[in-house]
C-alpha atoms as a PDB file:
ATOM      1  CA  UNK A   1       1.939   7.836 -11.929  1.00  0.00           C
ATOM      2  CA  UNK A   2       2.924   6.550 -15.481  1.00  0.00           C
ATOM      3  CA  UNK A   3       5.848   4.012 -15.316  1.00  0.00           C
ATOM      4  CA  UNK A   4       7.859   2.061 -18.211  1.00  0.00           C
ATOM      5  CA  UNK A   5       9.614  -1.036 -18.005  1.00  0.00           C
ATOM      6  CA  UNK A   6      12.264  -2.042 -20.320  1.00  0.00           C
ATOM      7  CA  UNK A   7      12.836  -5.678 -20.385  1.00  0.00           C
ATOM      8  CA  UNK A   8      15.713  -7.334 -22.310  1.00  0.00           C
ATOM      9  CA  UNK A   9      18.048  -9.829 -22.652  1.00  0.00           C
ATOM     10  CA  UNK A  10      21.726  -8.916 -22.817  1.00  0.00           C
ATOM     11  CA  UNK A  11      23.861  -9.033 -25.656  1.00  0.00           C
ATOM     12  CA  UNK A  12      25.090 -12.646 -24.395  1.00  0.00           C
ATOM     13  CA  UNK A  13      21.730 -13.572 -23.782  1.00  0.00           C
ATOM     14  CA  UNK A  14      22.809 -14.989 -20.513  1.00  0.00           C
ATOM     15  CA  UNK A  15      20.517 -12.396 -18.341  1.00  0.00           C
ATOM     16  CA  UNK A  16      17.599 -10.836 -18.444  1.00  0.00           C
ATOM     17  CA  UNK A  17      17.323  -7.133 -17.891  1.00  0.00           C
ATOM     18  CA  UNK A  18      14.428  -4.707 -16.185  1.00  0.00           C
ATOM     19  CA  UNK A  19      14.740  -1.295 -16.012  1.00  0.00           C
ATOM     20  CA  UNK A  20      12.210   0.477 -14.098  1.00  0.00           C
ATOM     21  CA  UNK A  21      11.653   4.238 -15.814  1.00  0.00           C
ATOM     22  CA  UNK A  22       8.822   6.489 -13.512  1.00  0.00           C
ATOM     23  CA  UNK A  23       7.274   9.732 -15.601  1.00  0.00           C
ATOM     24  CA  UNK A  24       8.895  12.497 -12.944  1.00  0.00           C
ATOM     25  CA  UNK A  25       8.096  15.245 -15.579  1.00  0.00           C
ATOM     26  CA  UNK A  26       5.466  14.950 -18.416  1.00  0.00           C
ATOM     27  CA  UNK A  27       6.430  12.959 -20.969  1.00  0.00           C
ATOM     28  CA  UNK A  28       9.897  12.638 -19.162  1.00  0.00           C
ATOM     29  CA  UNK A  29      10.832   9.300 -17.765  1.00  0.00           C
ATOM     30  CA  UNK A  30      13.934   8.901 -15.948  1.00  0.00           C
ATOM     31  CA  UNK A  31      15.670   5.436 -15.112  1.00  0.00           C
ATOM     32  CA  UNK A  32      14.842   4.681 -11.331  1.00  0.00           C
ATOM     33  CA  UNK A  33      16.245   1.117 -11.265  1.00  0.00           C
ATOM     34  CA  UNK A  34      17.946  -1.747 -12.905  1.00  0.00           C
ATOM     35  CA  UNK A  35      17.709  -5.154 -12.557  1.00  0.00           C
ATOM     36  CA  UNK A  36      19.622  -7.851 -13.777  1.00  0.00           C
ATOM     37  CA  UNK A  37      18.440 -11.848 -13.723  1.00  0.00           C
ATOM     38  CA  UNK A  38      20.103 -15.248 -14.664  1.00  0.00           C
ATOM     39  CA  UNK A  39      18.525 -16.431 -17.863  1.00  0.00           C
ATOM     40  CA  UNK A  40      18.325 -19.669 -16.464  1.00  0.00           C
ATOM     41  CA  UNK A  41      16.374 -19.229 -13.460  1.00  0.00           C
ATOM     42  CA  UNK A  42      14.108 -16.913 -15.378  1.00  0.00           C
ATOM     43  CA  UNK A  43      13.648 -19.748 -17.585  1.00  0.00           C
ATOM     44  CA  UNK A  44      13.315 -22.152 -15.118  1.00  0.00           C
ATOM     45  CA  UNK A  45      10.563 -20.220 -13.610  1.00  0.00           C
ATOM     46  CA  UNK A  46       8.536 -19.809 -17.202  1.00  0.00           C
ATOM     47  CA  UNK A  47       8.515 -23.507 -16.527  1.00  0.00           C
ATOM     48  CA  UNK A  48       7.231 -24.029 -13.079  1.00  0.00           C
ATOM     49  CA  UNK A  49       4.407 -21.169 -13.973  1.00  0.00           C
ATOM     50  CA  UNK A  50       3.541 -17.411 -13.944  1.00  0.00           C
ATOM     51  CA  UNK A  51       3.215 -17.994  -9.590  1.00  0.00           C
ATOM     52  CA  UNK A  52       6.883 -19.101  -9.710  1.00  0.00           C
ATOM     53  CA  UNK A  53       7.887 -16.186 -12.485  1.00  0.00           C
ATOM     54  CA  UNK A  54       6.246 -13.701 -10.648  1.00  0.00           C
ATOM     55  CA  UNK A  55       8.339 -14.688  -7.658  1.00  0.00           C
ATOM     56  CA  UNK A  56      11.547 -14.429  -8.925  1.00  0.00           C
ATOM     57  CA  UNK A  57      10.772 -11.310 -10.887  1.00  0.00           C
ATOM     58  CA  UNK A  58      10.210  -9.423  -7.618  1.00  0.00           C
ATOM     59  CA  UNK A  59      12.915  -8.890  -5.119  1.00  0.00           C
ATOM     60  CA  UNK A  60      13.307  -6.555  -2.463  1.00  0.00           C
ATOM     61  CA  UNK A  61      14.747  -3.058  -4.999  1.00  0.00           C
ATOM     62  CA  UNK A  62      12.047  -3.748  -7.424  1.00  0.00           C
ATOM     63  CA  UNK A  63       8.462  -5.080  -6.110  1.00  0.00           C
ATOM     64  CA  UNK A  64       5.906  -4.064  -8.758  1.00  0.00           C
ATOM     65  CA  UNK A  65       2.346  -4.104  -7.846  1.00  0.00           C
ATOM     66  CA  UNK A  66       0.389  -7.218  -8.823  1.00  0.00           C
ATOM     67  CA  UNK A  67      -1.158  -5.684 -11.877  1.00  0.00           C
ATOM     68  CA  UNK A  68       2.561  -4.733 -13.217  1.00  0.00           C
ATOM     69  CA  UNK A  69       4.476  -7.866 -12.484  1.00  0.00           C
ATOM     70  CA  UNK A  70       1.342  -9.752 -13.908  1.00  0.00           C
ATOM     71  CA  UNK A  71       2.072  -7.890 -17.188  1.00  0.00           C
ATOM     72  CA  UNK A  72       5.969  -8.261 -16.519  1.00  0.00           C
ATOM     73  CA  UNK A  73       5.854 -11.828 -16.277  1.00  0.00           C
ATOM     74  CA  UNK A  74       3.720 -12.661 -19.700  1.00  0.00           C
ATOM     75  CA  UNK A  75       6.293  -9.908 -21.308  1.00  0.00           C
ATOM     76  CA  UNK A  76       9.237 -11.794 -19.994  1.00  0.00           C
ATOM     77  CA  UNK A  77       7.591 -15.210 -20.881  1.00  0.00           C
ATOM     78  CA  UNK A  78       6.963 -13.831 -24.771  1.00  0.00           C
ATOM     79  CA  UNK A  79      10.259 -12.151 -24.666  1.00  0.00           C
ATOM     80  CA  UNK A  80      11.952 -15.664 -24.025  1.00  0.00           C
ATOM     81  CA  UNK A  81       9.329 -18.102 -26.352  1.00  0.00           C
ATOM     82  CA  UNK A  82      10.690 -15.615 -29.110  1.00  0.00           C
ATOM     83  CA  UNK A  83      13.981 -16.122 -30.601  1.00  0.00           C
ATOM     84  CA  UNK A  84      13.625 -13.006 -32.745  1.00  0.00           C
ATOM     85  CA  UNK A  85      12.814  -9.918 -30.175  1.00  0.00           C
ATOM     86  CA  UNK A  86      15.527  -9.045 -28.050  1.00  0.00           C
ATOM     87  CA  UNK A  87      13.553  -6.051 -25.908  1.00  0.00           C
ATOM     88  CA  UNK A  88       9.765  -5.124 -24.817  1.00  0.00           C
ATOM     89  CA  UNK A  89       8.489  -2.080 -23.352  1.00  0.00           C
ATOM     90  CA  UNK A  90       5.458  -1.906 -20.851  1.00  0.00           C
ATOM     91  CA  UNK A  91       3.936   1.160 -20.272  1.00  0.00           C
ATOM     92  CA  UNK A  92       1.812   1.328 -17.122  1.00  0.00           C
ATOM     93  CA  UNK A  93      -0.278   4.293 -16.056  1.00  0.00           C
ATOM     94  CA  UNK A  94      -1.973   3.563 -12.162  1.00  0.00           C
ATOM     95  CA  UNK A  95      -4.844   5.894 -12.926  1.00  0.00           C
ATOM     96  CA  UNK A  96      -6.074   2.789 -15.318  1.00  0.00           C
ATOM     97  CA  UNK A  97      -6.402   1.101 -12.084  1.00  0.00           C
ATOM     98  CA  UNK A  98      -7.245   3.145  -9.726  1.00  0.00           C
ATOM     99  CA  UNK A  99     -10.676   2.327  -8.064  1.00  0.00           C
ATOM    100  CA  UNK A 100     -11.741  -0.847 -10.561  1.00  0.00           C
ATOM    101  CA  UNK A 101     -11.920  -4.204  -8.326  1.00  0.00           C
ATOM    102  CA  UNK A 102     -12.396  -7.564 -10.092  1.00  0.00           C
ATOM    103  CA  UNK A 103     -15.127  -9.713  -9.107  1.00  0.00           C
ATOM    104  CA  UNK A 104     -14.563 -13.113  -9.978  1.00  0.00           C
ATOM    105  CA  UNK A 105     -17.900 -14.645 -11.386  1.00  0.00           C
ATOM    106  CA  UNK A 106     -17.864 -17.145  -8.335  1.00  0.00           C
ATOM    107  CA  UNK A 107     -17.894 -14.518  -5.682  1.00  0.00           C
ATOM    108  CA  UNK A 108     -21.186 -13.296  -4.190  1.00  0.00           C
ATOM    109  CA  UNK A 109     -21.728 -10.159  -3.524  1.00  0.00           C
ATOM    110  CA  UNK A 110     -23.757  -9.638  -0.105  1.00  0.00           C
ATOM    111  CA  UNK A 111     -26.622  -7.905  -0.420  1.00  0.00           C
ATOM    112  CA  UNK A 112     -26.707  -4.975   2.288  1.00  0.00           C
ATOM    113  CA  UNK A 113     -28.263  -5.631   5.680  1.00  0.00           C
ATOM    114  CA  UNK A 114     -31.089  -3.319   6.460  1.00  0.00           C
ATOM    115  CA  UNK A 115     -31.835  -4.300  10.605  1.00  0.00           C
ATOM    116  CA  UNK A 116     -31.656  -1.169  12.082  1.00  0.00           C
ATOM    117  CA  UNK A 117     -34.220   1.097  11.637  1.00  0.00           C
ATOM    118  CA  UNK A 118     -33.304   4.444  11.871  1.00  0.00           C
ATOM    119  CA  UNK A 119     -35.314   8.144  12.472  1.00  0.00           C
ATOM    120  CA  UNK A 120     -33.550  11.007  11.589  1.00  0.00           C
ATOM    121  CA  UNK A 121     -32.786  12.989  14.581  1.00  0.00           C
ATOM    122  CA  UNK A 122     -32.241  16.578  14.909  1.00  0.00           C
ATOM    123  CA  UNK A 123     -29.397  18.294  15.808  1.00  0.00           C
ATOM    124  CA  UNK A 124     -31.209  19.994  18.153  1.00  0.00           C
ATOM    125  CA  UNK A 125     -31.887  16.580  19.963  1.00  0.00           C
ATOM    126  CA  UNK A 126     -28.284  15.624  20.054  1.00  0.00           C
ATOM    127  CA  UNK A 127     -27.726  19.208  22.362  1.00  0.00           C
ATOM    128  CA  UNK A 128     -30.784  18.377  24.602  1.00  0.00           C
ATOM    129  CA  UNK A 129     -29.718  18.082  28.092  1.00  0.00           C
ATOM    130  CA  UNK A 130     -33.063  15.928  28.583  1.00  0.00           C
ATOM    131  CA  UNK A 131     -33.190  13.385  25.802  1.00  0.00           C
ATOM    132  CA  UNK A 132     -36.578  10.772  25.641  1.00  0.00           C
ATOM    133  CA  UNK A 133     -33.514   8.163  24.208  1.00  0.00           C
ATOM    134  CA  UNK A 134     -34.534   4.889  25.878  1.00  0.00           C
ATOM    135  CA  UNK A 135     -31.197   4.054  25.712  1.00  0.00           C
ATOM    136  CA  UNK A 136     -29.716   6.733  27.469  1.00  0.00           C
ATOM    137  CA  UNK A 137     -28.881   6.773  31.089  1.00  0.00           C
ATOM    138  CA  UNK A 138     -30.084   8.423  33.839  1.00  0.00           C
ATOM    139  CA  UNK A 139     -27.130   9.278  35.779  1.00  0.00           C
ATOM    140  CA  UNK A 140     -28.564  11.678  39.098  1.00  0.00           C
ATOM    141  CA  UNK A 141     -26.599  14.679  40.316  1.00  0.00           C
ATOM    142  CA  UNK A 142     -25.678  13.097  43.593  1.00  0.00           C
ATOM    143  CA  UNK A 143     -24.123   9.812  41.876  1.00  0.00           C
ATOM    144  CA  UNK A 144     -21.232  12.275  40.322  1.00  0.00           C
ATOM    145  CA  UNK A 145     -18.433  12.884  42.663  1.00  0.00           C
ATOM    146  CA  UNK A 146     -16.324  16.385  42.153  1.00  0.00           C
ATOM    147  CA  UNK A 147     -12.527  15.516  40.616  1.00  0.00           C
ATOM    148  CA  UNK A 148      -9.773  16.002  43.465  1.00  0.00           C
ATOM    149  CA  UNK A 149      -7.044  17.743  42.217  1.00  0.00           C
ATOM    150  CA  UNK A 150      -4.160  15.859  43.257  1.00  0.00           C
ATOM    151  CA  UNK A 151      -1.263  17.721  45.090  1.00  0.00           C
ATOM    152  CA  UNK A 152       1.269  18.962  42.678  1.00  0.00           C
ATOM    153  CA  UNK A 153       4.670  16.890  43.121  1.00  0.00           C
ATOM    154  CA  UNK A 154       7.290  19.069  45.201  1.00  0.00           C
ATOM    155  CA  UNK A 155      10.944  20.112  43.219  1.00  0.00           C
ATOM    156  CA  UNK A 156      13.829  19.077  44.909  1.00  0.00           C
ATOM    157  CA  UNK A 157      16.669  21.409  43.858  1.00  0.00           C
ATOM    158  CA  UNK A 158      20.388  19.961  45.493  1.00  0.00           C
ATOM    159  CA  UNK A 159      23.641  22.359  46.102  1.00  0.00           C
ATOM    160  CA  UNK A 160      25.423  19.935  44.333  1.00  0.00           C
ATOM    161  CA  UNK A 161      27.572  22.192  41.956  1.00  0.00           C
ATOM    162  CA  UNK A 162      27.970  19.147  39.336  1.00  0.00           C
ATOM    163  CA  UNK A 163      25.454  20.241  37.322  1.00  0.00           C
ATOM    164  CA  UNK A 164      26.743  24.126  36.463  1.00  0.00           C
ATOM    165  CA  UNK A 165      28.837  24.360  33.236  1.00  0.00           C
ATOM    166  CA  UNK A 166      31.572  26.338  32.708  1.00  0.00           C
ATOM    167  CA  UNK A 167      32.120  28.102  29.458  1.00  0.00           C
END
């Protein structure tokens, strides 16, 4: 899904305004939610850091993935170090991110464990009534005890007219 976020200050320059826009048809985005922030805490939060940014950003309406608010917050911080731009738009498409998974440089990645040696078995096998598995177990015939059907719980059925509804 391709989204767009509009980010600007008002004409006051006393909030800060996100407008979330989703591509329902192609090429066609539509306005799915507004936002509207305090200038001052957003600047506040440029201050303490992108960690404290990206927490006031986010709210329980509009909770963009970490990829988007990442991109969101270094907008926002531009938008405000400039006094000349007054709005930004992001475009974000997921498929960009879709299956890619950063690795930091520090990370290891474990190499796969190979302890279990396997033979291919045949399907055939797997039906066998009689398999040479040394794992499997033996269970005889006269270990297995038949299943009781239990007694099927009697109906009670009263005389108590409270039940019948009149029309």
């Amino acid at each position: 899904m391709k989204q767009k976020y509009l980010i600007s200050k008002s004409d006051n320059k006393k909030n800060l305004i996100i407008k979330e826009l989703a591509e329902l048809d192609r090429g066609m985005f539509s306005v799915i939610y507004e936002e509207t922030y305090d200038a001052e805490a957003i600047i506040s939060a440029i201050e303490k850091g992108t960690e404290a940014l990206v927490s006031d950003l986010r709210n329980h309406a509009l909770y963009p993935v970490r990829f988007a608010v990442e991109k969101i917050a270094e907008v926002v911080a531009d938008l405000y170090a400039s006094d000349t731009q007054e709005s930004i738009e992001i475009l974000i498409d997921d498929m960009d991110f879709l299956g890619k998974k950063e690795i930091d440089e520090e990370e290891e990645i474990p190499e796969p464990v190979d302890e279990v040696e396997s033979k291919p078995v045949k399907i055939d096998e797997l039906l066998d009534d009689n398999p040479e598995d040394e794992n499997h177990v033996k269970v005889d015939d006269d270990e297995l005890k038949p299943i009781e059907p239990s007694p099927a719980p009697s109906l009670k059925v009263t005389s108590d007219d409270s039940f019948d509804v009149e029309d």
